[in-house]
C-alpha atoms as a PDB file:
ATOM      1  CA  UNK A   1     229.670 254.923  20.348  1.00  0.00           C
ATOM      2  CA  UNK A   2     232.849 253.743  18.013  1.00  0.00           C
ATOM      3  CA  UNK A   3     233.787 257.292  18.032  1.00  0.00           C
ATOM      4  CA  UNK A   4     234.010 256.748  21.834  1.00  0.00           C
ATOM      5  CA  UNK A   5     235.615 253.210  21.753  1.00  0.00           C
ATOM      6  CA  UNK A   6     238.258 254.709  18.848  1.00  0.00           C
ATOM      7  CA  UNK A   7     239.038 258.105  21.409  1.00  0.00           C
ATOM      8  CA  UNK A   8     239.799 255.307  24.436  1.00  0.00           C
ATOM      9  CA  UNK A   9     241.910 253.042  22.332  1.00  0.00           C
ATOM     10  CA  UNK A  10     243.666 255.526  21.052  1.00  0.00           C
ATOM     11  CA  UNK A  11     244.581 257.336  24.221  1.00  0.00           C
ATOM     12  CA  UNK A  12     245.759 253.995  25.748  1.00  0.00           C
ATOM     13  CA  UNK A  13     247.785 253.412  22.962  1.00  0.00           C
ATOM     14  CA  UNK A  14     249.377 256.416  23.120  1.00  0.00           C
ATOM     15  CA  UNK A  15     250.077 255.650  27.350  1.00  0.00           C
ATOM     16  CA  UNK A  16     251.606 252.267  26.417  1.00  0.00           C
ATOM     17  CA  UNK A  17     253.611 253.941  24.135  1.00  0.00           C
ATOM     18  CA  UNK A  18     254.701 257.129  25.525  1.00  0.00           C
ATOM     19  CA  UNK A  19     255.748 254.374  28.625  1.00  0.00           C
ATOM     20  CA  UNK A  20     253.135 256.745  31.386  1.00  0.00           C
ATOM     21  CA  UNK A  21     251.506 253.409  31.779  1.00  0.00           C
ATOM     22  CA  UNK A  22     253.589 250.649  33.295  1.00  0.00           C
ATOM     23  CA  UNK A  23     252.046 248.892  36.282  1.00  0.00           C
ATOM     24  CA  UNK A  24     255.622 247.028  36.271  1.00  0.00           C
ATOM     25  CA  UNK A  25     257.715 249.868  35.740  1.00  0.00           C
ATOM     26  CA  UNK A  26     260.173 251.015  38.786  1.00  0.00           C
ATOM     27  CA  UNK A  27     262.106 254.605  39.043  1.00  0.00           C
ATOM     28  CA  UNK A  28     265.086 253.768  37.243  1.00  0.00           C
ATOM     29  CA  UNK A  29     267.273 255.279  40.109  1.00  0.00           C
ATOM     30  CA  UNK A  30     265.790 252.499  42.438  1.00  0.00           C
ATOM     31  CA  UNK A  31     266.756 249.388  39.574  1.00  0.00           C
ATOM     32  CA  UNK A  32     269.776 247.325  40.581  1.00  0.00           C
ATOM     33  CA  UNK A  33     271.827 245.960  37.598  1.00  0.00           C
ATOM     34  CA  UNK A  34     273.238 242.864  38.088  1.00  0.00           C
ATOM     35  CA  UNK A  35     276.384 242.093  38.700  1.00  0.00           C
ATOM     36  CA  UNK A  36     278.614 239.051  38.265  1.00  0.00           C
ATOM     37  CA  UNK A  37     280.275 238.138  41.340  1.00  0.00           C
ATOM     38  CA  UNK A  38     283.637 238.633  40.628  1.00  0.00           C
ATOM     39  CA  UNK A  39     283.513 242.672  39.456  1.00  0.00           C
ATOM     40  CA  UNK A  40     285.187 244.596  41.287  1.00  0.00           C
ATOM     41  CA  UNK A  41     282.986 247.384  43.689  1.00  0.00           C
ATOM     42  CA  UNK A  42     283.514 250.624  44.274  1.00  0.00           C
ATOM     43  CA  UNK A  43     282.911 252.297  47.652  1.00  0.00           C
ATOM     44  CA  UNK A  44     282.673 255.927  48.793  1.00  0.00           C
ATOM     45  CA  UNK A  45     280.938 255.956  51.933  1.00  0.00           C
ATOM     46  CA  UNK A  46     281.912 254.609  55.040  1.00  0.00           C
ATOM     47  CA  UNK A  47     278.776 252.339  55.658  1.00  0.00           C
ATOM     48  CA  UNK A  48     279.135 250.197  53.063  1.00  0.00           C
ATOM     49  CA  UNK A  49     283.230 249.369  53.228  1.00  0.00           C
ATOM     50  CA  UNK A  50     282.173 245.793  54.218  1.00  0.00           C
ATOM     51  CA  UNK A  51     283.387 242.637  52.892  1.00  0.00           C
ATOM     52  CA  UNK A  52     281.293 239.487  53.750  1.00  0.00           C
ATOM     53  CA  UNK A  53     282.359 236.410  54.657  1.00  0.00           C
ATOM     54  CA  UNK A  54     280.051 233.858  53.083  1.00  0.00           C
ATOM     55  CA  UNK A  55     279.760 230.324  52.138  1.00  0.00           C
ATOM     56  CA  UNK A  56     283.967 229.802  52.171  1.00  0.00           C
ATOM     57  CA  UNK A  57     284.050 233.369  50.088  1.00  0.00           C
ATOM     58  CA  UNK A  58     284.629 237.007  50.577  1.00  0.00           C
ATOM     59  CA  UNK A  59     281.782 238.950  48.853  1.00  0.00           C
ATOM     60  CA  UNK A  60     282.999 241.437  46.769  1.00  0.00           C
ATOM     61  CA  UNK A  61     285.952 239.515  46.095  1.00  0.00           C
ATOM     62  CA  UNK A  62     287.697 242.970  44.661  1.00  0.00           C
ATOM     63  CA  UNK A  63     286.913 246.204  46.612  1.00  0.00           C
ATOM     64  CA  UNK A  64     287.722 249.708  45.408  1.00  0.00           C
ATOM     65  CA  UNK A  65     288.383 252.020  47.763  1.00  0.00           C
ATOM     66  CA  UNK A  66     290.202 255.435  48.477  1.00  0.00           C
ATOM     67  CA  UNK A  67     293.023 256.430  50.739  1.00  0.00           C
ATOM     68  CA  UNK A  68     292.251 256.662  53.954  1.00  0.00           C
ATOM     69  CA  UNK A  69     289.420 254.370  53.877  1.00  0.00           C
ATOM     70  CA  UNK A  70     288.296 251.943  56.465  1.00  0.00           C
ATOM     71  CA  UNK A  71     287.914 248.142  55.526  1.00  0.00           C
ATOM     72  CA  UNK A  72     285.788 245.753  57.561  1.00  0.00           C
ATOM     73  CA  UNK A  73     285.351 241.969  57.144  1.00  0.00           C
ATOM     74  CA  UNK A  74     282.604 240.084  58.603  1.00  0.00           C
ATOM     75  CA  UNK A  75     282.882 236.197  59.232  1.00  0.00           C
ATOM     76  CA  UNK A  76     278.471 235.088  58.663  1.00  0.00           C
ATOM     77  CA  UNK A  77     279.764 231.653  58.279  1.00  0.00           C
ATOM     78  CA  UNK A  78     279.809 229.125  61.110  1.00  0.00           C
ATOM     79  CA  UNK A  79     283.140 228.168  60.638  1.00  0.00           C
ATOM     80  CA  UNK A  80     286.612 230.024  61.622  1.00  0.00           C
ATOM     81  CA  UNK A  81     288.246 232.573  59.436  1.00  0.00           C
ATOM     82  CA  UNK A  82     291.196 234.674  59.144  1.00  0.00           C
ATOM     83  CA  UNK A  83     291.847 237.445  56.932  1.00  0.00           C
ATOM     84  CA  UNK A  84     295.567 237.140  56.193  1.00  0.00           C
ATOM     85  CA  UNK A  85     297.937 239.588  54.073  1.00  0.00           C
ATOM     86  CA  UNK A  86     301.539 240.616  54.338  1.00  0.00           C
ATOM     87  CA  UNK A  87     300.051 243.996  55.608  1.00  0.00           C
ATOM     88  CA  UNK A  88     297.336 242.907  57.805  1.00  0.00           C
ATOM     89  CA  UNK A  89     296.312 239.507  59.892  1.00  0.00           C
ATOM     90  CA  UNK A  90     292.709 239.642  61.765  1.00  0.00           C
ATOM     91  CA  UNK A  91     293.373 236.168  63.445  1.00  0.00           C
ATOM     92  CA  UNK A  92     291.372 234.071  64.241  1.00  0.00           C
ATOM     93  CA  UNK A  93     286.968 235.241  63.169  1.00  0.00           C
ATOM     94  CA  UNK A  94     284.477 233.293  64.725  1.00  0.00           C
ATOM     95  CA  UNK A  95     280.667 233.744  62.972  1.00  0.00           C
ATOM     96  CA  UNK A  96     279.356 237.313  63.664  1.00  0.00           C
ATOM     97  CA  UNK A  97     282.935 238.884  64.451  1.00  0.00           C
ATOM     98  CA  UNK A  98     284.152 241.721  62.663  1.00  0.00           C
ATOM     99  CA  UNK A  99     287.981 242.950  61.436  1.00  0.00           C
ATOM    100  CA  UNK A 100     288.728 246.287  60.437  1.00  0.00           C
ATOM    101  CA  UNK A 101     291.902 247.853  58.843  1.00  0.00           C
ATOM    102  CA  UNK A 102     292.110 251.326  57.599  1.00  0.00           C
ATOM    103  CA  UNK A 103     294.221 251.662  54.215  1.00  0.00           C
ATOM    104  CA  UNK A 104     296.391 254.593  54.040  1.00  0.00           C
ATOM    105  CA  UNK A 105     298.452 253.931  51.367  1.00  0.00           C
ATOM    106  CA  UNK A 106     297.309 253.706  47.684  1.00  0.00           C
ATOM    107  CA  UNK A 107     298.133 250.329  46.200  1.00  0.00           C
ATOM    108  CA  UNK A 108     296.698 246.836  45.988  1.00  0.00           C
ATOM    109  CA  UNK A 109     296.134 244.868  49.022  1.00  0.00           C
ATOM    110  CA  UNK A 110     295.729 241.063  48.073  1.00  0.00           C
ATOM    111  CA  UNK A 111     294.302 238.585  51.016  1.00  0.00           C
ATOM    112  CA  UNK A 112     293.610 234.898  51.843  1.00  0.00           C
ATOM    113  CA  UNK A 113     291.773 233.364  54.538  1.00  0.00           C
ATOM    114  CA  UNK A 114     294.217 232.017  56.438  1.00  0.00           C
ATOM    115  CA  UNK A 115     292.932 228.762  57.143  1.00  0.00           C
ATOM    116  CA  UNK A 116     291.382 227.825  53.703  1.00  0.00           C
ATOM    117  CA  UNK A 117     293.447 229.598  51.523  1.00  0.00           C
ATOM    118  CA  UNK A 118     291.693 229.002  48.270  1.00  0.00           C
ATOM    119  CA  UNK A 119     289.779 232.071  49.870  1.00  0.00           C
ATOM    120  CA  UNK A 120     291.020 234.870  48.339  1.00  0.00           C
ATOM    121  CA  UNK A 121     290.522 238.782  48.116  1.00  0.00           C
ATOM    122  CA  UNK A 122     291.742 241.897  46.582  1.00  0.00           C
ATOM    123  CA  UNK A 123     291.384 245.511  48.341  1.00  0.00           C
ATOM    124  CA  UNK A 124     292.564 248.042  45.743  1.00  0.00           C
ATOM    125  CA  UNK A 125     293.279 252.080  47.043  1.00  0.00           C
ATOM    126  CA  UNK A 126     292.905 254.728  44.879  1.00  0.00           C
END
């Protein structure tokens, strides 16, 4: 019977160890790293060139995207935006509307809200 006991505490040593046995454990593909706010994103597909408008901030406040791209901004506050730049001007977003701009030109796109304009934003194009 110890023989027995040994054999099963050894193999489930060996699980914990070799990591096979993690009730906890997720694929690592599938684990999202945080993030501070602030870091810049980058984007490569289409469906996810959005930048939210959220509690009097765009979220990511620096996008990275490539030529050609198209941005869009989405006001889920309850207050009036604008998305303001010497390139682009949305006018006036009410909560749940939407302003797109496609970048053609590589450079770096800075933006305020143009009605609170400690809002700010940064669309670089690679």
């Amino acid at each position: 019977m110890k023989k027995i006991i040994g054999a099963v505490v050894a193999f489930s040593a060996l699980l914990v160890l070799s990591g096979c046995y993690n009730q906890s454990a997720t694929p690592s593909a599938t684990k999202a790293m945080p993030t501070a706010q602030n870091q810049p994103t980058t984007v490569d597909t289409a469906s996810t060139n959005v930048v939210n408008i959220q509690n009097f901030a765009f979220s990511p406040e620096t996008l990275i995207v490539k030529k050609g791209t198209t941005v869009a901004w989405t006001n889920n506050d309850s207050t009036l935006h604008t998305i303001k730049s010497t390139t682009f001007n949305s006018g006036d977003l009410a909560k749940g509307a939407t302003f797109k701009f496609t970048f053609d030109t590589a450079g770096t796109f800075s933006y305020s809200c143009g009605i609170h304009p400690s809002m700010q934003g940064k669309i670089v194009v690679e």
